[in-house]
C-alpha atoms as a PDB file:
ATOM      1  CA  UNK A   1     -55.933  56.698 124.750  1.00  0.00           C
ATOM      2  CA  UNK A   2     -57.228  59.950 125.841  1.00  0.00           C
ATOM      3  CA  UNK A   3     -60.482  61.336 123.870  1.00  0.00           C
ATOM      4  CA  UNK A   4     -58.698  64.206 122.333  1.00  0.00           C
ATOM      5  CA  UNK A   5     -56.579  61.586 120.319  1.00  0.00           C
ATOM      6  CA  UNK A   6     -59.096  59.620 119.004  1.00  0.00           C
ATOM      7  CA  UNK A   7     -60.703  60.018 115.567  1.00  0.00           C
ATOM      8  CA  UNK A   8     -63.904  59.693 114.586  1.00  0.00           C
ATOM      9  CA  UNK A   9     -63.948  56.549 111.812  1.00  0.00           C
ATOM     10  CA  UNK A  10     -60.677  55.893 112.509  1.00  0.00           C
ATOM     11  CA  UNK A  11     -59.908  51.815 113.876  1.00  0.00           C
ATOM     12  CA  UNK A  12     -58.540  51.141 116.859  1.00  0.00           C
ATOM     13  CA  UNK A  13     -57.426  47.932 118.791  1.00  0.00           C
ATOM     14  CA  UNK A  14     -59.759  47.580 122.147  1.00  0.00           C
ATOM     15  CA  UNK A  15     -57.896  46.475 125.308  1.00  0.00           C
ATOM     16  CA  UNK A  16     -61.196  44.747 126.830  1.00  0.00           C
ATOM     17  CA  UNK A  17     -60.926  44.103 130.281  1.00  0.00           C
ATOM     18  CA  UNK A  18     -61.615  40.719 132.006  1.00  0.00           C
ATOM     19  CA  UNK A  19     -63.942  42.421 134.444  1.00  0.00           C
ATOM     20  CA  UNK A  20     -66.202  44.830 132.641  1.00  0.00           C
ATOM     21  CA  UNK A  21     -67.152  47.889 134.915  1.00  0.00           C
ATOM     22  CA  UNK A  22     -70.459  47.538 136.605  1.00  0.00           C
ATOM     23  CA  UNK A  23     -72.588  49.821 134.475  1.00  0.00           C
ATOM     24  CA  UNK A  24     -71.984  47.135 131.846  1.00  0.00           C
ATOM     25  CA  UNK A  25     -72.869  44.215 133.826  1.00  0.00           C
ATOM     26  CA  UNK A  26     -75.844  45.309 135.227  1.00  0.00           C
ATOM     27  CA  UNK A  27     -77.741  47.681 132.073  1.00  0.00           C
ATOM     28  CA  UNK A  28     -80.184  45.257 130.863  1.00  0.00           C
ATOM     29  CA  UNK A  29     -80.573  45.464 127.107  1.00  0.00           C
ATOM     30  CA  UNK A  30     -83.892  47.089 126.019  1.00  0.00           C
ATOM     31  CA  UNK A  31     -84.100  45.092 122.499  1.00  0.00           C
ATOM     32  CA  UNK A  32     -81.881  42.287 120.205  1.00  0.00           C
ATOM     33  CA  UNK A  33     -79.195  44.707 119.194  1.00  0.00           C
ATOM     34  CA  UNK A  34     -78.554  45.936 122.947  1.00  0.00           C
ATOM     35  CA  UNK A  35     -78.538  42.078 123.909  1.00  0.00           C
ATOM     36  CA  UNK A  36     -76.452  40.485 121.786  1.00  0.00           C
ATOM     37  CA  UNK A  37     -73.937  43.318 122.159  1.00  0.00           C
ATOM     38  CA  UNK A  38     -73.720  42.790 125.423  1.00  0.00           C
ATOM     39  CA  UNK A  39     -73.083  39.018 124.738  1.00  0.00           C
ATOM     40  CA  UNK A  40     -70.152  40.127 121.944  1.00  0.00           C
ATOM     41  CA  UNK A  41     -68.709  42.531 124.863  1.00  0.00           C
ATOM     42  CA  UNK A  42     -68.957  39.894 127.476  1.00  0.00           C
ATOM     43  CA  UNK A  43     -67.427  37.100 125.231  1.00  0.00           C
ATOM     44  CA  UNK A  44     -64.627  39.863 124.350  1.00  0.00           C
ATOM     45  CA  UNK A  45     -63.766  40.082 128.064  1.00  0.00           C
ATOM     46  CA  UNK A  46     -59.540  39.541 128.233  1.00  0.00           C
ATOM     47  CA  UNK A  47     -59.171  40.004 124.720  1.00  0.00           C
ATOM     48  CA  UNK A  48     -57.924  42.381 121.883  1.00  0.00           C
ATOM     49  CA  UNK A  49     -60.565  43.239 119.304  1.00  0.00           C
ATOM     50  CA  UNK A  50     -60.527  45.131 116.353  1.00  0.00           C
ATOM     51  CA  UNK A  51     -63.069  48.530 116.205  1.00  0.00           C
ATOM     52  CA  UNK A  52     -64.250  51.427 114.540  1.00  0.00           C
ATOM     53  CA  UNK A  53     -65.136  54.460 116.151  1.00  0.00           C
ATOM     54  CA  UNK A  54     -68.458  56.038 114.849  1.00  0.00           C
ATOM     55  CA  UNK A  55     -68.821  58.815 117.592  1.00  0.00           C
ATOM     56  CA  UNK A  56     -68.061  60.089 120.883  1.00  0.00           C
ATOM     57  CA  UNK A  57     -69.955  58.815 123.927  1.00  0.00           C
ATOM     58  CA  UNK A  58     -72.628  61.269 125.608  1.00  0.00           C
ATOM     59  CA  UNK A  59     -70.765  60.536 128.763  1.00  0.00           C
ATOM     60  CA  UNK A  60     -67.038  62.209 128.644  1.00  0.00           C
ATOM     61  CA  UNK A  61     -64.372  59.548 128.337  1.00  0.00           C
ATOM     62  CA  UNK A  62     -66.133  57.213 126.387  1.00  0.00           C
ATOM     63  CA  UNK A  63     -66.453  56.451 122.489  1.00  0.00           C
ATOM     64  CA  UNK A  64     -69.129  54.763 120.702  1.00  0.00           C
ATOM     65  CA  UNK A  65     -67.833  52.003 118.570  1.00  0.00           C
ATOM     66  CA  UNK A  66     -68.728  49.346 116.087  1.00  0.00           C
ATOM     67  CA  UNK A  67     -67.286  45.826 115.366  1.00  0.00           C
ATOM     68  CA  UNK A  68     -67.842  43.604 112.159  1.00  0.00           C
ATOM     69  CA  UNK A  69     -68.529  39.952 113.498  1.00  0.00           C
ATOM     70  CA  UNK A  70     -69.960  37.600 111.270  1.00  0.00           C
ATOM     71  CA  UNK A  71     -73.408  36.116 112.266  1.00  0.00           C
ATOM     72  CA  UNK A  72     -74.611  32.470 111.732  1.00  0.00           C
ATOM     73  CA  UNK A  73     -78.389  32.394 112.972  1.00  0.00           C
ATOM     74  CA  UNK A  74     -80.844  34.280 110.700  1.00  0.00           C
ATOM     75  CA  UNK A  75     -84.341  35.272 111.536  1.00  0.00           C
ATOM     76  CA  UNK A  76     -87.134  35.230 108.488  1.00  0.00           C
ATOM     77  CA  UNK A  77     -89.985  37.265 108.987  1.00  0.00           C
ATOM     78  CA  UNK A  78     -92.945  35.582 107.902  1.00  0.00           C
ATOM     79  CA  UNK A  79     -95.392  37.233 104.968  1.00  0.00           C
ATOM     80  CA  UNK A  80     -98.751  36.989 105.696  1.00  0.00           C
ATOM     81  CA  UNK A  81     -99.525  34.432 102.344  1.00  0.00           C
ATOM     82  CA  UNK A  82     -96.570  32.345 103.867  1.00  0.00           C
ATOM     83  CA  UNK A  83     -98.209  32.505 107.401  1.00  0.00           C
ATOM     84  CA  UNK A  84    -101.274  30.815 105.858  1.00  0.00           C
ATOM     85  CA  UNK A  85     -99.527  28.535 103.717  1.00  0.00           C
ATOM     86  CA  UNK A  86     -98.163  26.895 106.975  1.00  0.00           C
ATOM     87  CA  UNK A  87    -101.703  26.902 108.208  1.00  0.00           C
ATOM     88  CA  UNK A  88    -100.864  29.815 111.121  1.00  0.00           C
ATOM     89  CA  UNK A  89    -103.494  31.283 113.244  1.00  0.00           C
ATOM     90  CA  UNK A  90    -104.713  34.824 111.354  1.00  0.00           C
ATOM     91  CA  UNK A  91    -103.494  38.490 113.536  1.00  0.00           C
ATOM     92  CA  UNK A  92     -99.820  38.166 114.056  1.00  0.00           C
ATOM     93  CA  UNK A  93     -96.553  38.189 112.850  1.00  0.00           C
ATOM     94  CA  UNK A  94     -94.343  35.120 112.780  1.00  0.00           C
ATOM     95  CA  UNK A  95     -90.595  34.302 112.609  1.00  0.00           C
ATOM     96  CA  UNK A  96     -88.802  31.875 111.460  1.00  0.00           C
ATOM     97  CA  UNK A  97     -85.162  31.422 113.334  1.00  0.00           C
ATOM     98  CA  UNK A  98     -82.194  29.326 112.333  1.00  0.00           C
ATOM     99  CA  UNK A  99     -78.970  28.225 110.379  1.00  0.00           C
ATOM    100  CA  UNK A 100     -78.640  28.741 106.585  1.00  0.00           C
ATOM    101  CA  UNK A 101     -76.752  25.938 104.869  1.00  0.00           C
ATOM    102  CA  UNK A 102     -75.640  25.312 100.817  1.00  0.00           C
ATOM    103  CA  UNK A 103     -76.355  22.528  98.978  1.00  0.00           C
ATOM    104  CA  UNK A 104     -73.408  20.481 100.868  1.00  0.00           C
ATOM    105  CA  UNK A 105     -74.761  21.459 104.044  1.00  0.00           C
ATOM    106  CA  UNK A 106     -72.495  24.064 105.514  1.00  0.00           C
ATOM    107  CA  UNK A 107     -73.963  26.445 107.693  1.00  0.00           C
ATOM    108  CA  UNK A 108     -73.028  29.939 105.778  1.00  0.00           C
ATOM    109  CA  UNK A 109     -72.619  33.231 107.577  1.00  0.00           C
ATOM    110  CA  UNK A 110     -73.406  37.236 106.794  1.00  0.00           C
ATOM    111  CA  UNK A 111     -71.969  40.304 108.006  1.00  0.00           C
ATOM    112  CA  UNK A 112     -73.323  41.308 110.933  1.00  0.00           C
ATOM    113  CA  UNK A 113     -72.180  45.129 112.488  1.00  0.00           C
ATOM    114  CA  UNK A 114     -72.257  45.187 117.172  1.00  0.00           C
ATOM    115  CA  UNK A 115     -72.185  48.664 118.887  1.00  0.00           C
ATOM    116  CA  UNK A 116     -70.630  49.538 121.708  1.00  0.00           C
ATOM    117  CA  UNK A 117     -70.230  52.116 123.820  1.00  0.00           C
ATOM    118  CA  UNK A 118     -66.765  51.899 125.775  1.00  0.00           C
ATOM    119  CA  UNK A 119     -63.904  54.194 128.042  1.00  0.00           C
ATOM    120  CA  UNK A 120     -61.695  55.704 125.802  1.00  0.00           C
ATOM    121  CA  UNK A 121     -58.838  54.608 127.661  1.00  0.00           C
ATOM    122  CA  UNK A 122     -59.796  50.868 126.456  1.00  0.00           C
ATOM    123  CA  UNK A 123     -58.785  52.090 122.871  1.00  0.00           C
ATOM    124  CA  UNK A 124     -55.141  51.410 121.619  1.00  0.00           C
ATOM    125  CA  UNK A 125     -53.657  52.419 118.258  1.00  0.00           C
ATOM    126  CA  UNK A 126     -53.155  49.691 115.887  1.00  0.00           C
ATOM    127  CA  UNK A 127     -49.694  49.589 115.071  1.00  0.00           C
ATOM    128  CA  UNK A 128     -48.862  49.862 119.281  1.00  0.00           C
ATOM    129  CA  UNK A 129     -45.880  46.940 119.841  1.00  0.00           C
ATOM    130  CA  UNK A 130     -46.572  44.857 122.896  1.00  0.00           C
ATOM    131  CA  UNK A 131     -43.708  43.546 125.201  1.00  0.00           C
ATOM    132  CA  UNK A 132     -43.676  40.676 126.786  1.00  0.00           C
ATOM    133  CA  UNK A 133     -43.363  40.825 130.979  1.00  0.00           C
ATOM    134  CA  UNK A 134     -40.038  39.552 132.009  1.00  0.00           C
ATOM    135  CA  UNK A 135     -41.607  37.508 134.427  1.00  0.00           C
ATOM    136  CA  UNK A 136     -44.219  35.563 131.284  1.00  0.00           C
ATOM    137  CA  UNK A 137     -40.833  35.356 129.284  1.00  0.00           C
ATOM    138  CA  UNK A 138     -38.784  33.869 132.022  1.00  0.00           C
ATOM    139  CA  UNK A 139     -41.227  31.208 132.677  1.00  0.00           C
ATOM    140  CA  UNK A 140     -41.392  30.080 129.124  1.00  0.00           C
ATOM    141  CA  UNK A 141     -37.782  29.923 129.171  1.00  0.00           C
ATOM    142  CA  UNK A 142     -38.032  27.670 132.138  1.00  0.00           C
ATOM    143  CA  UNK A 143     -40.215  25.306 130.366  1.00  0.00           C
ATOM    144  CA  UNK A 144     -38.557  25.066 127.489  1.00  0.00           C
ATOM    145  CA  UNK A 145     -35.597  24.134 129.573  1.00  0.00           C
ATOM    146  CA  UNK A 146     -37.536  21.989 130.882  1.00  0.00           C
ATOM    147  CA  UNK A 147     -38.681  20.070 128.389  1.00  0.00           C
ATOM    148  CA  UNK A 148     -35.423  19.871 126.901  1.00  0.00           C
ATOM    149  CA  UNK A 149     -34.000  18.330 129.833  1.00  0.00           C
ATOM    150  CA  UNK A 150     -32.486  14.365 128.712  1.00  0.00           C
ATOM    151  CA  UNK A 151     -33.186  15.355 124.951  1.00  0.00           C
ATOM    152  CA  UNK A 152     -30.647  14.638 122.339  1.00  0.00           C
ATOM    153  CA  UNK A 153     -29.513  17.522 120.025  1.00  0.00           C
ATOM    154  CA  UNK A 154     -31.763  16.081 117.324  1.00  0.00           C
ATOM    155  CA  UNK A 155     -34.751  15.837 119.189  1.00  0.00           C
ATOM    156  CA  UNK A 156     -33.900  19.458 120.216  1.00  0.00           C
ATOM    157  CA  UNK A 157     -33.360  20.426 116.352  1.00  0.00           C
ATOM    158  CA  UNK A 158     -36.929  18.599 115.821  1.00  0.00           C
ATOM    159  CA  UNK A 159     -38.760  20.625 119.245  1.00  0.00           C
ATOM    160  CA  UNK A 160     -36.631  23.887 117.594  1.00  0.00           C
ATOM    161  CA  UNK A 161     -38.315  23.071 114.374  1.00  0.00           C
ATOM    162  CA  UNK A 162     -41.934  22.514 115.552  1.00  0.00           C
ATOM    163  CA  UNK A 163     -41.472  26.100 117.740  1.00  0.00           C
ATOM    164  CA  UNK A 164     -40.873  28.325 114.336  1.00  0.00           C
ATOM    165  CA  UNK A 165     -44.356  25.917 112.849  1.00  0.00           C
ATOM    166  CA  UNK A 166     -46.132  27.089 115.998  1.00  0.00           C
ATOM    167  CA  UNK A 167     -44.979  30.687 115.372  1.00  0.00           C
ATOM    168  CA  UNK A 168     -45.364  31.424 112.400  1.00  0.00           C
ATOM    169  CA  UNK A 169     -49.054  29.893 112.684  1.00  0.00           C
ATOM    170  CA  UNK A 170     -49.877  32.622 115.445  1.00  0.00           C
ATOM    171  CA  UNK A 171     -48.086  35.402 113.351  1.00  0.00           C
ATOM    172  CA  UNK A 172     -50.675  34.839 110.348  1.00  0.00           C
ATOM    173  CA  UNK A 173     -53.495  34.154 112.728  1.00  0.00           C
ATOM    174  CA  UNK A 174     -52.403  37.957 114.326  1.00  0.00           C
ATOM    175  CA  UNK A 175     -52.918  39.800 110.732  1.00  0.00           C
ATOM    176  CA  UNK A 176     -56.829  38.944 111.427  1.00  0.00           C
ATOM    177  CA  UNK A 177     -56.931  38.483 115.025  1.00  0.00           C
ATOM    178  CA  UNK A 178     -55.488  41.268 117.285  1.00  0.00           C
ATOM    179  CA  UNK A 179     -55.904  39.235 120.773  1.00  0.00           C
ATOM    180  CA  UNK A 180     -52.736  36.647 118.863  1.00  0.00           C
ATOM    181  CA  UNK A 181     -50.490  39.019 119.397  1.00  0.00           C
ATOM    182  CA  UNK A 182     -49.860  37.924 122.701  1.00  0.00           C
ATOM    183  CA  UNK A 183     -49.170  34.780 121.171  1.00  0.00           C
ATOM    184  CA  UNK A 184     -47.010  35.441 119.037  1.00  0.00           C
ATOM    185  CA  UNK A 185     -44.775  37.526 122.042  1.00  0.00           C
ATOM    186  CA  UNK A 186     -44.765  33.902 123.706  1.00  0.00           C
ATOM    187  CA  UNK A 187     -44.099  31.690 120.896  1.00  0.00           C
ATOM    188  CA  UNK A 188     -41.333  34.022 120.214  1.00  0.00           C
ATOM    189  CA  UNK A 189     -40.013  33.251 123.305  1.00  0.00           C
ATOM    190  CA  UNK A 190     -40.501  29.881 123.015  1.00  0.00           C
ATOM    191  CA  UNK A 191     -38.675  29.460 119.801  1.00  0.00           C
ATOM    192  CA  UNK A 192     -35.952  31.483 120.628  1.00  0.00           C
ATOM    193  CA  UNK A 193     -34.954  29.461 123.772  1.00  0.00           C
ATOM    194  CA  UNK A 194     -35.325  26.099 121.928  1.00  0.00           C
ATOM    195  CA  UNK A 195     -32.220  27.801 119.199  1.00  0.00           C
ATOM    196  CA  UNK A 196     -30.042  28.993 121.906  1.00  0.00           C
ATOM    197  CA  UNK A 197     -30.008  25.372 123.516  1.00  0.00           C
ATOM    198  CA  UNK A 198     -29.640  23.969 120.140  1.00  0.00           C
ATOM    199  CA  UNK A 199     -26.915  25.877 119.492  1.00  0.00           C
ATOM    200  CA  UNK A 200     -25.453  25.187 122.895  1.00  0.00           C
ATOM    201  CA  UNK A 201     -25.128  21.115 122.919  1.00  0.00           C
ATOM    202  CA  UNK A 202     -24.172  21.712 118.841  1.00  0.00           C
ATOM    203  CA  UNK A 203     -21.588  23.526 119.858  1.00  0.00           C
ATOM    204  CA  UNK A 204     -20.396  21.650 123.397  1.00  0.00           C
ATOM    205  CA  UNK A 205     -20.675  18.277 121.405  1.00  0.00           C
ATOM    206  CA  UNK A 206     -23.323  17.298 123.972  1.00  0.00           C
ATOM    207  CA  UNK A 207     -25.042  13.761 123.701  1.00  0.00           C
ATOM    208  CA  UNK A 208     -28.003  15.054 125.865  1.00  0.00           C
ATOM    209  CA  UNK A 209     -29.137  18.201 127.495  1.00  0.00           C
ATOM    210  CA  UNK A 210     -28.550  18.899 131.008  1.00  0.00           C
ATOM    211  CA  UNK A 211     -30.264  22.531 131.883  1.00  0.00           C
ATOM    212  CA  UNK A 212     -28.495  21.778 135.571  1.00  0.00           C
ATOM    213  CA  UNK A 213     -25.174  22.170 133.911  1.00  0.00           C
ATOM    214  CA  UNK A 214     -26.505  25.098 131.433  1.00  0.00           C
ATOM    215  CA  UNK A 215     -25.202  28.315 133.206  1.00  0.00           C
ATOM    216  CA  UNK A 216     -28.010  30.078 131.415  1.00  0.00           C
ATOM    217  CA  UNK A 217     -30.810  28.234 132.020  1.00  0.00           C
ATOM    218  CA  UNK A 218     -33.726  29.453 133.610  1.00  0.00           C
ATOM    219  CA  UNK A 219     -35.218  27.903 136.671  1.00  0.00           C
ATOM    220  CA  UNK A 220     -38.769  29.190 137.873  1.00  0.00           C
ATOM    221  CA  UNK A 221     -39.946  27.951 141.001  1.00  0.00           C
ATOM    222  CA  UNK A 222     -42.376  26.976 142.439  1.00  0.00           C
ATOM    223  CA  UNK A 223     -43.934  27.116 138.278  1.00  0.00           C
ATOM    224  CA  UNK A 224     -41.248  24.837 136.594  1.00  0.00           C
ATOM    225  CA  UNK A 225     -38.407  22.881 138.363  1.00  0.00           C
ATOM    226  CA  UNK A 226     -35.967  20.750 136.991  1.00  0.00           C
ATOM    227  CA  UNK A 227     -35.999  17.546 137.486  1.00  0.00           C
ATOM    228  CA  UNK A 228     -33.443  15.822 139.676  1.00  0.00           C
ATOM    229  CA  UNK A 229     -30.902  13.557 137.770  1.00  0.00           C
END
């Protein structure tokens, strides 16, 4: 996006890219919050996250922005009476780090808030629809093919099946998670490859799938091959 479209607190869908820029790599954090945003951002890298812009960056072209992430490590300041009730040396502060778990013993979390500070053009509005690249599509066509090859039309019905499980999984894990909804372009493809064959040896009578006698199946070498019969 270009800065003149973007609204301040407004949320947007970052593009992260696998190779942050070099500024990023090599600032070194000058306290907690700087480091372990520049964790988040580096464990972000190749993915789609969810952000709020809180201002525009002092540099032009960028935008400051802030992410919700839960956290699961706490830090406890120590009060000087609990210092000495632990029998700790007098004249400076302690801390106590670690997980926080119920009376079952799982670990709970709290809201935790990053900040960073990113190129505008990373920024993507949140309703944008992504398209799949021919080329991604045509090779999970080819392995669906594939993997049909030799399989009855109930097995097929069964694989069919298992594809609209897998996909509708990814579609409800995309209403939280922005980076699934490049999964859900693929397991769209997926599923509707499995239904065309389905529907092709349902309606040919086959016994068993051949994709070397399928006019429309999709061959993607040197990725997927078919086997030889």
């Amino acid at each position: 996006m270009r800065s003149g479209d973007v609204v301040v607190g407004e949320t947007y869908i970052a593009s992260i890219p696998q190779r942050l820029p070099a500024r990023m790599r090599d600032e070194l954090p000058a306290n907690r919050a700087q480091w372990q945003a520049a964790m988040q951002l580096h464990l972000a890298r190749g993915r789609r996250v969810t952000v709020t812009v809180t201002a525009l960056g002092d540099e032009p072209g960028t935008v400051v922005v802030s992410r919700e992430l839960p956290a699961g490590r706490v830090v406890l300041r120590l009060s000087p009476g609990q210092a000495a009730a632990l029998d700790l040396a007098e004249g400076q502060e302690y801390e106590i780090t670690g997980i926080v778990t119920d009376a079952d013993g799982q670990a709970l979390t709290f809201p935790n808030t990053v900040t960073h500070t990113i190129p505008t053009r990373w920024l993507r509005p949140p309703g944008e629809q992504l398209e799949l690249h021919p080329e991604s599509e045509r090779f999970h066509r080819a392995a669906v093919c594939r993997e049909a090859d030799g399989m009855t039309p109930a097995e097929i019905a069964l694989a069919a099946d298992r594809a609209l499980g897998q996909l509708q999984h990814v579609r409800g894990l995309a209403l939280e998670d922005p980076n699934a909804d490049w999964s859900v372009l693929t397991a769209e493809a997926d599923h509707r490859e499995w239904l065309r064959i389905a529907g092709l040896v349902r309606e040919a009578g086959l016994a068993a799938y051949d994709p070397r006698a399928d006019p429309d199946a999709v061959e993607h070498p040197p990725l997927i091959r078919f086997r030889e019969p």
